[in-house]
Protein backbone atom coordinates (compact mmCIF):
# COMPACT_ATOMS: atom_id res chain seq x y z
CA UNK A 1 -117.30 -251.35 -75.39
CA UNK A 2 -117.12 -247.73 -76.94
CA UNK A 3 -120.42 -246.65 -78.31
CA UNK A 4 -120.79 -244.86 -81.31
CA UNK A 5 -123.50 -243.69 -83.27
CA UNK A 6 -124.94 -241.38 -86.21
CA UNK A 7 -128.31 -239.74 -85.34
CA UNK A 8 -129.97 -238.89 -88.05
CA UNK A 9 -134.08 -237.96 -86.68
CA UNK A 10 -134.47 -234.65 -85.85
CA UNK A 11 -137.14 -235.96 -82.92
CA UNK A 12 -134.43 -238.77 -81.99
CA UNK A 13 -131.24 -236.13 -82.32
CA UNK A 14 -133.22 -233.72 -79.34
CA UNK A 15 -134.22 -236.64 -77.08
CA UNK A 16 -130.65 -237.74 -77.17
CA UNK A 17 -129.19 -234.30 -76.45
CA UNK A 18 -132.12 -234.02 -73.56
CA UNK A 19 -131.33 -237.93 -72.00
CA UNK A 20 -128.15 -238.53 -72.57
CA UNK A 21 -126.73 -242.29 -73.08
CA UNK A 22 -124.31 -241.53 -70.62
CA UNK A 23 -123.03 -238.50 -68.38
CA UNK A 24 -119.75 -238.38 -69.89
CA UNK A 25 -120.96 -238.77 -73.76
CA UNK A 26 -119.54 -236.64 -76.60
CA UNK A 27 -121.23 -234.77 -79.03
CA UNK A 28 -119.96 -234.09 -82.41
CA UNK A 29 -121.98 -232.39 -84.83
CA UNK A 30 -122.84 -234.15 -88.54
CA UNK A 31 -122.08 -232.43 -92.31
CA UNK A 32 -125.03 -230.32 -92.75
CA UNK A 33 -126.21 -229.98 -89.37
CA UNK A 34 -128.83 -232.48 -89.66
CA UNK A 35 -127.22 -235.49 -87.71
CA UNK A 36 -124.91 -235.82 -84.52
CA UNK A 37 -122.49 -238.41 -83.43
CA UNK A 38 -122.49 -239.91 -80.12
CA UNK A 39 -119.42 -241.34 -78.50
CA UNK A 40 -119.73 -243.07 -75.31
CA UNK A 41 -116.27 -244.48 -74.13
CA UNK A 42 -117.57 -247.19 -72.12
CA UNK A 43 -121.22 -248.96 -71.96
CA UNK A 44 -122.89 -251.98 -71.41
CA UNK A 45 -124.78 -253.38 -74.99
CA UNK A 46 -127.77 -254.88 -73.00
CA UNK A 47 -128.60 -251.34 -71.55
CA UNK A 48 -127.69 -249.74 -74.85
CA UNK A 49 -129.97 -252.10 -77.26
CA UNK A 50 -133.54 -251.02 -75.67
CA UNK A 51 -132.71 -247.79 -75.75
CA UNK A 52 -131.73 -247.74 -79.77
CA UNK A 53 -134.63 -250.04 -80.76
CA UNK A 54 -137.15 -247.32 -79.30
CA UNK A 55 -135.55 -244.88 -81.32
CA UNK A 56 -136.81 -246.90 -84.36
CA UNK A 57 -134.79 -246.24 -87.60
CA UNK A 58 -133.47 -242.98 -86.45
CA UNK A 59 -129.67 -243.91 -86.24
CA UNK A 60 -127.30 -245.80 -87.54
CA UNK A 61 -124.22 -247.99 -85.31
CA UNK A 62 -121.08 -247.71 -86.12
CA UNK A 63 -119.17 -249.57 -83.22
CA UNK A 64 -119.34 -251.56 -81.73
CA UNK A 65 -119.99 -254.36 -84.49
CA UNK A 66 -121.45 -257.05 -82.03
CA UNK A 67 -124.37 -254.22 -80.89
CA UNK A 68 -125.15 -253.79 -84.83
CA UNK A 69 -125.15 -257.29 -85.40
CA UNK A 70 -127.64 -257.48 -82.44
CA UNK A 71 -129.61 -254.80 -83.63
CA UNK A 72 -130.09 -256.68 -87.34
CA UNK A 73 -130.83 -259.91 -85.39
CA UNK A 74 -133.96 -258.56 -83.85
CA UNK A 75 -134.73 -256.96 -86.75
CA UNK A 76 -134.85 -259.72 -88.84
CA UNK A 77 -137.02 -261.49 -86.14
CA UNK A 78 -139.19 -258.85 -86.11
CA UNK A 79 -139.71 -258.92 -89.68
CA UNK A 80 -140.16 -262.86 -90.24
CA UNK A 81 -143.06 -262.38 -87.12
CA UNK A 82 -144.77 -259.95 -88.89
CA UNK A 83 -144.52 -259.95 -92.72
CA UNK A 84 -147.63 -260.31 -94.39
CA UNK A 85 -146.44 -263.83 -95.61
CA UNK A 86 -144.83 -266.34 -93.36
CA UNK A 87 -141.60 -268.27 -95.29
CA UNK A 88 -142.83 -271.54 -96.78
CA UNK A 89 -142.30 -274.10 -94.49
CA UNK A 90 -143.07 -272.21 -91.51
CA UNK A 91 -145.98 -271.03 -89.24
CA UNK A 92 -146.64 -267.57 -87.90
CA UNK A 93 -146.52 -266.83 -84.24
CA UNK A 94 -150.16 -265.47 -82.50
């Protein structure tokens, strides 16, 4: 799969440039100077995912489509674990 994605947290944007996703990952600066682009040619999504949920909200996937849908799955689950009022019908997990 080619990897690419906007960084848009200044914190996130220096760790990134410091710990590369991968040694042969390209770097394209963003409009403004305030967000990069990384472009990995070829990656693995299960070694990819941990590594762009610890970055929290500071980026944004735009290929490959299966890792963002991933990424929105374990959002939601996150969300429907810990929202300050479980779904009707349901029970929250301790």
């Amino acid at each position: 799969h080619t990897l690419v994605v906007r960084v848009h947290d200044p914190s996130q944007i220096a760790l990134c440039l410091e710990r590369p996703f991968h040694r042969q990952q390209q770097v394209a600066l963003g409009p403004g100077r305030d967000e990069i682009t990384l472009t990995v040619n070829s990656c693995f999504l299960d070694e990819v995912l941990p590594r762009l949920l610890a970055m929290k909200g500071g980026f944004t996937v735009e290929q490959p489509p299966e890792l963002a849908k991933a990424i929105h799955d374990v959002a939601n689950a996150l969300a429907s674990r810990h929202s300050p009022e479980p779904p009707a019908g349901s029970r929250k997990a301790r």
